[in-house]
PDB file of N, CA and C in Angstrom:
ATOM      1  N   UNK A   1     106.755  95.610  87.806  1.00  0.00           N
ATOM      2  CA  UNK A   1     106.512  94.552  86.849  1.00  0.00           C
ATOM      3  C   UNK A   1     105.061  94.656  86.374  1.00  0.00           C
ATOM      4  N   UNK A   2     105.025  95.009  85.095  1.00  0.00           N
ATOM      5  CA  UNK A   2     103.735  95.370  84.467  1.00  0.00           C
ATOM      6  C   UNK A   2     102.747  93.979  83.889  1.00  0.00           C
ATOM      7  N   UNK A   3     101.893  93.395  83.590  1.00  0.00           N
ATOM      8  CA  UNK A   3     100.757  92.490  83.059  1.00  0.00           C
ATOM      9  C   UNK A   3      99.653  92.767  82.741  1.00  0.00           C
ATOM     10  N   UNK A   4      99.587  92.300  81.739  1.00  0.00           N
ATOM     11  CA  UNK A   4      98.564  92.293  80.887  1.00  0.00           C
ATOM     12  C   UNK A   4      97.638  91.514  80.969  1.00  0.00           C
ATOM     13  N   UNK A   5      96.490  91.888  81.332  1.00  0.00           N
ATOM     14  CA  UNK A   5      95.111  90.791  82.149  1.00  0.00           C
ATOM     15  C   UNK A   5      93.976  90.631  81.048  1.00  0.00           C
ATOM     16  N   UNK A   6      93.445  89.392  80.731  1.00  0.00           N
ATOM     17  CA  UNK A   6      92.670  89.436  79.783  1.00  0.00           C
ATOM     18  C   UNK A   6      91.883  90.102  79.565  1.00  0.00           C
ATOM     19  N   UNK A   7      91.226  91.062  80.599  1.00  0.00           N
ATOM     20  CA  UNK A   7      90.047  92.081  80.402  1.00  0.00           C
ATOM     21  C   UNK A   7      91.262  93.024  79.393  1.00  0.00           C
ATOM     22  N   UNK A   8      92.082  93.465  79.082  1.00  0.00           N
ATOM     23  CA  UNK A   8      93.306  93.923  78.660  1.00  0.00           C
ATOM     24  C   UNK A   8      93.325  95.021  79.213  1.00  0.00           C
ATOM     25  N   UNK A   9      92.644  94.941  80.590  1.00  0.00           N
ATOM     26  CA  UNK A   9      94.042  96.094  81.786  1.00  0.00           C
ATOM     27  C   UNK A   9      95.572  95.792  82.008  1.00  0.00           C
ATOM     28  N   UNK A  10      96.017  96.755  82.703  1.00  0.00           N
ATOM     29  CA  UNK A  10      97.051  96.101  82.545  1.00  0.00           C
ATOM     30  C   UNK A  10      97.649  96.368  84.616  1.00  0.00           C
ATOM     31  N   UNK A  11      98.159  95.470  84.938  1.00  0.00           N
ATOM     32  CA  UNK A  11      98.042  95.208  86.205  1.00  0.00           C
ATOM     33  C   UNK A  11      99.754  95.883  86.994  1.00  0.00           C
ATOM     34  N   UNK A  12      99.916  96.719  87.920  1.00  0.00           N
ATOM     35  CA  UNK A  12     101.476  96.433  88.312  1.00  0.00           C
ATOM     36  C   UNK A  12     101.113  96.123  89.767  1.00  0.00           C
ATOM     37  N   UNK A  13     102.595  94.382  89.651  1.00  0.00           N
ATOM     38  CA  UNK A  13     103.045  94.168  90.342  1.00  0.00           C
ATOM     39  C   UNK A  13     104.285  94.162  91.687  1.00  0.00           C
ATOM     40  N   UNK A  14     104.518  94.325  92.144  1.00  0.00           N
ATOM     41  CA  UNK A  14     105.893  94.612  93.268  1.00  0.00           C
ATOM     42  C   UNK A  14     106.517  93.376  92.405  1.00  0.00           C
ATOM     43  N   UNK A  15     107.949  94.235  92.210  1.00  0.00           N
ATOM     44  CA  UNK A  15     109.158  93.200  91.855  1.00  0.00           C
ATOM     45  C   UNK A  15     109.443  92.258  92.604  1.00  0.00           C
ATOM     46  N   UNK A  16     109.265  92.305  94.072  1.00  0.00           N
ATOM     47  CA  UNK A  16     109.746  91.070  95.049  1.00  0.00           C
ATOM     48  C   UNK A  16     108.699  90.449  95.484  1.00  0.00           C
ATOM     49  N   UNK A  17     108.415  88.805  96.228  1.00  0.00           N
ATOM     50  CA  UNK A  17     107.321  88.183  96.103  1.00  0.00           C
ATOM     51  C   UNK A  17     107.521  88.557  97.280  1.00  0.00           C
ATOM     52  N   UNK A  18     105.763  88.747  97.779  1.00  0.00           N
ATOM     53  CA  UNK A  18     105.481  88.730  99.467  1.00  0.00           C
ATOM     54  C   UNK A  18     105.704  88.031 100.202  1.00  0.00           C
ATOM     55  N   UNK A  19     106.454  87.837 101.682  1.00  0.00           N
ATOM     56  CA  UNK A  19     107.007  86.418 101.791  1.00  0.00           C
ATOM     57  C   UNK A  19     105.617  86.035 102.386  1.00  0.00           C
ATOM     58  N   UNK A  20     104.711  86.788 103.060  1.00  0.00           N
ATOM     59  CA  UNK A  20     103.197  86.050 103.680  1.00  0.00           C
ATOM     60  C   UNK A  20     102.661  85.129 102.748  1.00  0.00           C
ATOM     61  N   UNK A  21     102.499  85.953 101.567  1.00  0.00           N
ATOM     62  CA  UNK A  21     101.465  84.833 100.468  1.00  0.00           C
ATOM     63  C   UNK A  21     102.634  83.965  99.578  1.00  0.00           C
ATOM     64  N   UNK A  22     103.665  84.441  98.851  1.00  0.00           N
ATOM     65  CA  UNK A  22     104.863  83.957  98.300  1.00  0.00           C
ATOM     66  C   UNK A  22     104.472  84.424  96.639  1.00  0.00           C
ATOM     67  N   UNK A  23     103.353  85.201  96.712  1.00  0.00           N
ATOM     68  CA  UNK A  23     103.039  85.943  95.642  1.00  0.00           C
ATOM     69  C   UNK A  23     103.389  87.299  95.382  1.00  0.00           C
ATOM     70  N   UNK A  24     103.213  88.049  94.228  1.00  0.00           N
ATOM     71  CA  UNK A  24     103.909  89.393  94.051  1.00  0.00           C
ATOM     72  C   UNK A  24     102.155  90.491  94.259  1.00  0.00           C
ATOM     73  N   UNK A  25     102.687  91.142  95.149  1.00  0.00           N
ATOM     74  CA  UNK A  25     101.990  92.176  95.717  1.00  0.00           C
ATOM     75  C   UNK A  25     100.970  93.177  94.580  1.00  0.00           C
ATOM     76  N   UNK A  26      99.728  93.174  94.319  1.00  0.00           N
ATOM     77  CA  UNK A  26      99.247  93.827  93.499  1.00  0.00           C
ATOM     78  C   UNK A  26      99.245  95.555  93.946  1.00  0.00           C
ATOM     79  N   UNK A  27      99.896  96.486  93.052  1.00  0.00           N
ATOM     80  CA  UNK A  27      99.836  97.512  93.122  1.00  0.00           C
ATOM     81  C   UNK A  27      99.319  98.433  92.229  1.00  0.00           C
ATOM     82  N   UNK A  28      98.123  97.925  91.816  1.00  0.00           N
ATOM     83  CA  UNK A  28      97.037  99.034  91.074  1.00  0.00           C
ATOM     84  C   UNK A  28      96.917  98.257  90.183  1.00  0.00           C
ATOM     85  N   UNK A  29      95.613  98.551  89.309  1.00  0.00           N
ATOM     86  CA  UNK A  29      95.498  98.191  87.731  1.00  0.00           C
ATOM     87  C   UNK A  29      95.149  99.348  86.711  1.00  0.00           C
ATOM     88  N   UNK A  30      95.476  99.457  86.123  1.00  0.00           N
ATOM     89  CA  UNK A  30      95.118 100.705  84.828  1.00  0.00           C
ATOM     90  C   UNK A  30      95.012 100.352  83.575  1.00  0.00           C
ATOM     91  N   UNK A  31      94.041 101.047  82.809  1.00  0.00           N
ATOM     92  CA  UNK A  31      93.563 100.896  81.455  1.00  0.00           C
ATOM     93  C   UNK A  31      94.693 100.759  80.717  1.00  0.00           C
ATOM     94  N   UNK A  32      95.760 101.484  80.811  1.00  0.00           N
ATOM     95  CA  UNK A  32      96.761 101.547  79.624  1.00  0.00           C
ATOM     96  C   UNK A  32      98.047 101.039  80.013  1.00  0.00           C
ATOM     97  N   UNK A  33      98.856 100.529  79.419  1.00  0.00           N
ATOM     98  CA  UNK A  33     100.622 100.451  79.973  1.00  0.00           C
ATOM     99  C   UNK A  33     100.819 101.871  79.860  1.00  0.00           C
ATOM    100  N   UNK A  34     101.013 102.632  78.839  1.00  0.00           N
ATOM    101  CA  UNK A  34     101.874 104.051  79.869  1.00  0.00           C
ATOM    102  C   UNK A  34     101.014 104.496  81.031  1.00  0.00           C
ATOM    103  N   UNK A  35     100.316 104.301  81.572  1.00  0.00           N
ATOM    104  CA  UNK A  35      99.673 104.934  83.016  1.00  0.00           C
ATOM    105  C   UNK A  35     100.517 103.631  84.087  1.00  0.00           C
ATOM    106  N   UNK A  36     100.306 102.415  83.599  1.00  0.00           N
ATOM    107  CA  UNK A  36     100.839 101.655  84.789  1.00  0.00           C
ATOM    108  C   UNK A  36     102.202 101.770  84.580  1.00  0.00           C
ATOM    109  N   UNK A  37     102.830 102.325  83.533  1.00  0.00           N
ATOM    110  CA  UNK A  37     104.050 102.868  83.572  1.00  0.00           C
ATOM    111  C   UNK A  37     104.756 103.998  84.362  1.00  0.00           C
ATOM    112  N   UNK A  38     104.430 104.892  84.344  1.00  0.00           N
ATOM    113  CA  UNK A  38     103.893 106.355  84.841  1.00  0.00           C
ATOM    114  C   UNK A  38     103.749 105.857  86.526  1.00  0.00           C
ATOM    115  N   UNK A  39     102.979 104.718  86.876  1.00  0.00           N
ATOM    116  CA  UNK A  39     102.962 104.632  88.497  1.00  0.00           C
ATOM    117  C   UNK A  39     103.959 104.159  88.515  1.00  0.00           C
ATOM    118  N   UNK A  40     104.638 103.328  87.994  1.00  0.00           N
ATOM    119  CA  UNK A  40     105.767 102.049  88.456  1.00  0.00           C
ATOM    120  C   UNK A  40     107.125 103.001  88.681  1.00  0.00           C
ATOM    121  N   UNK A  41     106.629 104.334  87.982  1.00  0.00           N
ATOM    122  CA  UNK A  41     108.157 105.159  88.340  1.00  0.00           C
ATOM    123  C   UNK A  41     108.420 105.788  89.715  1.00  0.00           C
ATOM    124  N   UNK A  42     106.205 106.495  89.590  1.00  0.00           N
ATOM    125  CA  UNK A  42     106.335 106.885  90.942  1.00  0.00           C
ATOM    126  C   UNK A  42     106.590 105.741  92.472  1.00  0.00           C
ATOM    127  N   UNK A  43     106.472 104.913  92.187  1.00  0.00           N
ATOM    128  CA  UNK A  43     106.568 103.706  93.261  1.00  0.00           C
ATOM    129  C   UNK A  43     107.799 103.844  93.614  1.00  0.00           C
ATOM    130  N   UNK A  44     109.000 103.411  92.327  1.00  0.00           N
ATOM    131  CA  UNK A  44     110.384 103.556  92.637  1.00  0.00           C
ATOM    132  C   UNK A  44     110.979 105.077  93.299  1.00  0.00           C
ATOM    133  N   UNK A  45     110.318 105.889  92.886  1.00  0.00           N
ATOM    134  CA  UNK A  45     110.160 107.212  93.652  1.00  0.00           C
ATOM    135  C   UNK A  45     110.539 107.219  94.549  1.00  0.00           C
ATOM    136  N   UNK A  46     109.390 106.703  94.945  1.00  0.00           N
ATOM    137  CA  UNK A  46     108.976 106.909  96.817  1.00  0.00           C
ATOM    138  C   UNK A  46     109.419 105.967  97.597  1.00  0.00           C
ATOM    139  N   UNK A  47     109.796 105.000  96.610  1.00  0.00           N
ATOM    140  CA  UNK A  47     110.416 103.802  97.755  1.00  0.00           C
ATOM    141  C   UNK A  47     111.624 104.274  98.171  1.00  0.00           C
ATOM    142  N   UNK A  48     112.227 105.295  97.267  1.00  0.00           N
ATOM    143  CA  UNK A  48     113.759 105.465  97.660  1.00  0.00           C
ATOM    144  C   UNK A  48     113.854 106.847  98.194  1.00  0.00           C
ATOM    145  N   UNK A  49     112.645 107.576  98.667  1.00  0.00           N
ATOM    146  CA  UNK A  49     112.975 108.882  98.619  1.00  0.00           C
ATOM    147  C   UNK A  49     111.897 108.651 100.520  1.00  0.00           C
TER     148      UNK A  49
END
């Protein structure tokens, strides 16, 4: 789950909320959506591999 942060990085989040905090897990920030795009695939990647 990708966002857009007013500095206009753009932030990815974990799809499921953490149950410790009940918030969604920050997993990197990057200058562009296709780069935080580009990770969000490798994430699903590796989560399943």
């Amino acid at each position: 789950m990708i966002r857009k942060l007013r500095s206009g990085e753009y932030r990815l989040y974990s799809r499921k909320t953490d149950p410790k905090t009940g918030k969604r897990r920050n997993l990197g920030t990057f200058k562009s959506r296709a780069k935080a795009e580009a990770h969000e695939r490798a994430v699903q990647y590796f989560k399943h591999h």
